[in-house]
C-alpha atoms as a PDB file:
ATOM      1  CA  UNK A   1      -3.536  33.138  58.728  1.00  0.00           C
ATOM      2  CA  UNK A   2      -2.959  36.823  57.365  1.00  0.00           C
ATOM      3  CA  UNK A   3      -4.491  37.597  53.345  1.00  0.00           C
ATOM      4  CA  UNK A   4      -2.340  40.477  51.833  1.00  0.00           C
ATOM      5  CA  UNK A   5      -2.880  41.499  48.193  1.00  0.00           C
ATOM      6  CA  UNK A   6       0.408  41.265  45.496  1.00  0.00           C
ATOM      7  CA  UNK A   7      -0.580  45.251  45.565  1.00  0.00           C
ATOM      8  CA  UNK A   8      -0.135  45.729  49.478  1.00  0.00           C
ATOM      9  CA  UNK A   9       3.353  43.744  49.020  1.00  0.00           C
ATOM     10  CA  UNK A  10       4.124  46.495  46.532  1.00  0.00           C
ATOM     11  CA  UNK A  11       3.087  49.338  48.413  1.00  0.00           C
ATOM     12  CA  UNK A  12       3.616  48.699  52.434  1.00  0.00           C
ATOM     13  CA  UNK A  13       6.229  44.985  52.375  1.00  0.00           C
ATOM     14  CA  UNK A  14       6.665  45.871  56.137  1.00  0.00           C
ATOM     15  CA  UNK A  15       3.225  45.557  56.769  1.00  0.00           C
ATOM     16  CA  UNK A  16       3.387  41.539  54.703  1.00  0.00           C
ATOM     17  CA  UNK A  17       6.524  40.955  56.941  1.00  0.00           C
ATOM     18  CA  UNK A  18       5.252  41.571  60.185  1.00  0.00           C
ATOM     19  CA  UNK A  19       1.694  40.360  59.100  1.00  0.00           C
ATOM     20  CA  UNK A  20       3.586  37.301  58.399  1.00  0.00           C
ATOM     21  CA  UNK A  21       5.646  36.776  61.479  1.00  0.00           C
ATOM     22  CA  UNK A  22       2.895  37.977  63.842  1.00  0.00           C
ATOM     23  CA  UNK A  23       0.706  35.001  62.653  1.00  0.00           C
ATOM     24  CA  UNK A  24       3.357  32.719  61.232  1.00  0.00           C
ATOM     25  CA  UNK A  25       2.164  32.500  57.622  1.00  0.00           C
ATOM     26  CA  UNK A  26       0.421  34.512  55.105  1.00  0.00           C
ATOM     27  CA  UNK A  27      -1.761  33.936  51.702  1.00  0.00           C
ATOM     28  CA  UNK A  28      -1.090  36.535  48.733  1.00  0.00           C
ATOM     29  CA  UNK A  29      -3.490  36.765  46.527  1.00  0.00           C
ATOM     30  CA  UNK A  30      -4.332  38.058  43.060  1.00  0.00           C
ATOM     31  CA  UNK A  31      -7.237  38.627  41.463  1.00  0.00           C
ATOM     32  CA  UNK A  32      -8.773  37.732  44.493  1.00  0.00           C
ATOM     33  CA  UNK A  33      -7.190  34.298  44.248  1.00  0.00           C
ATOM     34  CA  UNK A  34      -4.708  32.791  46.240  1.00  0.00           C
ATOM     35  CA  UNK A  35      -0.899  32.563  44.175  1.00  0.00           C
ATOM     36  CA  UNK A  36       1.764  32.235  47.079  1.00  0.00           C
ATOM     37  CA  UNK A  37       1.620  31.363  50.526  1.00  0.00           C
ATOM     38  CA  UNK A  38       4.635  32.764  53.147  1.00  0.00           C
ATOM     39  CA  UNK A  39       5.877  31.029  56.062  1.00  0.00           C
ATOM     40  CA  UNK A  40       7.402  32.009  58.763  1.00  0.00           C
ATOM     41  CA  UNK A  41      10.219  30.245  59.503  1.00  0.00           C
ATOM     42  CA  UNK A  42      13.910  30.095  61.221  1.00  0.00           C
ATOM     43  CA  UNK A  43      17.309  28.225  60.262  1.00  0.00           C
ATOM     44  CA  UNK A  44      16.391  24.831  61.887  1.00  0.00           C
ATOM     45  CA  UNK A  45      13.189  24.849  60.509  1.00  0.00           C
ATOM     46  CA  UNK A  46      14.065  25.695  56.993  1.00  0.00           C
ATOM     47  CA  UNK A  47      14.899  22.267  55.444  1.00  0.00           C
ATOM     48  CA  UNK A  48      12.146  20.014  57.129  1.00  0.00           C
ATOM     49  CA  UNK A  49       9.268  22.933  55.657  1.00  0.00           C
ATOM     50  CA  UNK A  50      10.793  22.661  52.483  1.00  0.00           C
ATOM     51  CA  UNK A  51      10.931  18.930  52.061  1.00  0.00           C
ATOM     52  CA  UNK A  52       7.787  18.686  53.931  1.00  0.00           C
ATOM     53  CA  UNK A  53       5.644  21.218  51.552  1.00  0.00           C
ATOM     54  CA  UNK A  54       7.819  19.902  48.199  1.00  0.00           C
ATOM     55  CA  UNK A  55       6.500  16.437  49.746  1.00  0.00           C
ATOM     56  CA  UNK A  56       3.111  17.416  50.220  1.00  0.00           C
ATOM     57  CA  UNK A  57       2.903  19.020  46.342  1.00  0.00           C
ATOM     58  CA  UNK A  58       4.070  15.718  45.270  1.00  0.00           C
ATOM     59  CA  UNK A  59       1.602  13.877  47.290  1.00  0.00           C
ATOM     60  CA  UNK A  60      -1.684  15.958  45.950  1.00  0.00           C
ATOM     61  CA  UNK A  61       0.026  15.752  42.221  1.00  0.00           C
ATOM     62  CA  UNK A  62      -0.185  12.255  42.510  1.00  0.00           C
ATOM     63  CA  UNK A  63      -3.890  12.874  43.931  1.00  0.00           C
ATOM     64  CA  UNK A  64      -4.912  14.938  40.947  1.00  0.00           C
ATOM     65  CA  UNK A  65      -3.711  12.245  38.129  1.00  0.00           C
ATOM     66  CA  UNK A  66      -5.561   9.123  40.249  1.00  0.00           C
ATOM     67  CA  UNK A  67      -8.885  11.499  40.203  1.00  0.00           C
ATOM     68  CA  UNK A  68      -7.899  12.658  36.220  1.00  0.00           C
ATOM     69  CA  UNK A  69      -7.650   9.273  35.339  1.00  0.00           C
ATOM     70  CA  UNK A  70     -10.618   7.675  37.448  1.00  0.00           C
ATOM     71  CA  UNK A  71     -12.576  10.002  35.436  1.00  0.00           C
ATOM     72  CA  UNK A  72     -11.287   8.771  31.979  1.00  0.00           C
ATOM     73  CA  UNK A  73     -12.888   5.475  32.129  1.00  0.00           C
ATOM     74  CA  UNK A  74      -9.175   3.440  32.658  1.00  0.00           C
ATOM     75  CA  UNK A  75      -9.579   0.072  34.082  1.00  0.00           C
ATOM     76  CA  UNK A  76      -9.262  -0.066  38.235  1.00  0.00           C
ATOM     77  CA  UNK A  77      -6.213  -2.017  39.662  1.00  0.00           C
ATOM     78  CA  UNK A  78      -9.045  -4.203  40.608  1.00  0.00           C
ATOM     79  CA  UNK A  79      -9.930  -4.842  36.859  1.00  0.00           C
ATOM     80  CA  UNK A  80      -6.223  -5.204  35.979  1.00  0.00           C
ATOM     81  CA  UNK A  81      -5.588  -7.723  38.093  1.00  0.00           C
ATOM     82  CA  UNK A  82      -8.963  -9.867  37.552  1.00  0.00           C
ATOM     83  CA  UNK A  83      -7.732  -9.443  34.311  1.00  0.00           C
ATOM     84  CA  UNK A  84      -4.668 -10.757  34.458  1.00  0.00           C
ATOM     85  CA  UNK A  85      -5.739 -13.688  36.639  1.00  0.00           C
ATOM     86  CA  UNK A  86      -8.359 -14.764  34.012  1.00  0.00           C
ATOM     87  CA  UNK A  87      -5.311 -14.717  31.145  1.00  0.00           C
ATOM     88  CA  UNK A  88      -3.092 -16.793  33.583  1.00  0.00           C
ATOM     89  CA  UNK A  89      -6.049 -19.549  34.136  1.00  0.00           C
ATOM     90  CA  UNK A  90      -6.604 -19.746  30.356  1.00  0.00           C
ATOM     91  CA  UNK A  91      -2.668 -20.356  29.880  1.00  0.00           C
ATOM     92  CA  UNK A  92      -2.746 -22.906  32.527  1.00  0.00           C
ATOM     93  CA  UNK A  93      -5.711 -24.709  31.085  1.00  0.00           C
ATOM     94  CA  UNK A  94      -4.355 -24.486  27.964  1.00  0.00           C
ATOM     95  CA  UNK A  95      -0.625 -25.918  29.059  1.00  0.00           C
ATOM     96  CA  UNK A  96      -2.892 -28.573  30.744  1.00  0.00           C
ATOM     97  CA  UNK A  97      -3.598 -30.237  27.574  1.00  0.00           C
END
């Protein structure tokens, strides 16, 4: 994988392009940060990268709220459902009588 800055896009592109194709993706950074990545890629390939990146974004989305909200103190699925269990005996027993 091939680092080019946002200012070598702006001054030398060719040099990105072929950076890019010669080692089939490439990281631009700014500030010294990553911001985009390129890909290398052909007709066929197009649609299965795209769904398969926009899939994987999802995915570590998904990943980010479960650790947000495992540090906010919620209740585990594991406490929800002991929870929920314990509510359903106490109707029971109280049905019972």
């Amino acid at each position: 994988m091939k680092f080019f800055t946002v200012r070598e896009i702006q001054k030398n592109p060719s040099k990105v392009w072929s950076g890019t194709k010669k080692h089939g993706q490439s990281v631009i950074t700014r500030n010294g940060k990553p911001d985009f990545l390129l890909v290398n890629i052909n007709e066929e390939s197009l649609e299965k990268i795209y769904d398969k990146i926009i899939s994987y974004k999802g995915l570590l989305a998904f990943e980010n709220m479960q650790k947000h909200v495992s540090e906010q103190d919620f209740i585990t699925d594991e406490e929800i459902n002991e929870e929920i269990y314990n509510l359903r005996k106490e109707k029971n027993k109280r049905q019972e009588k």
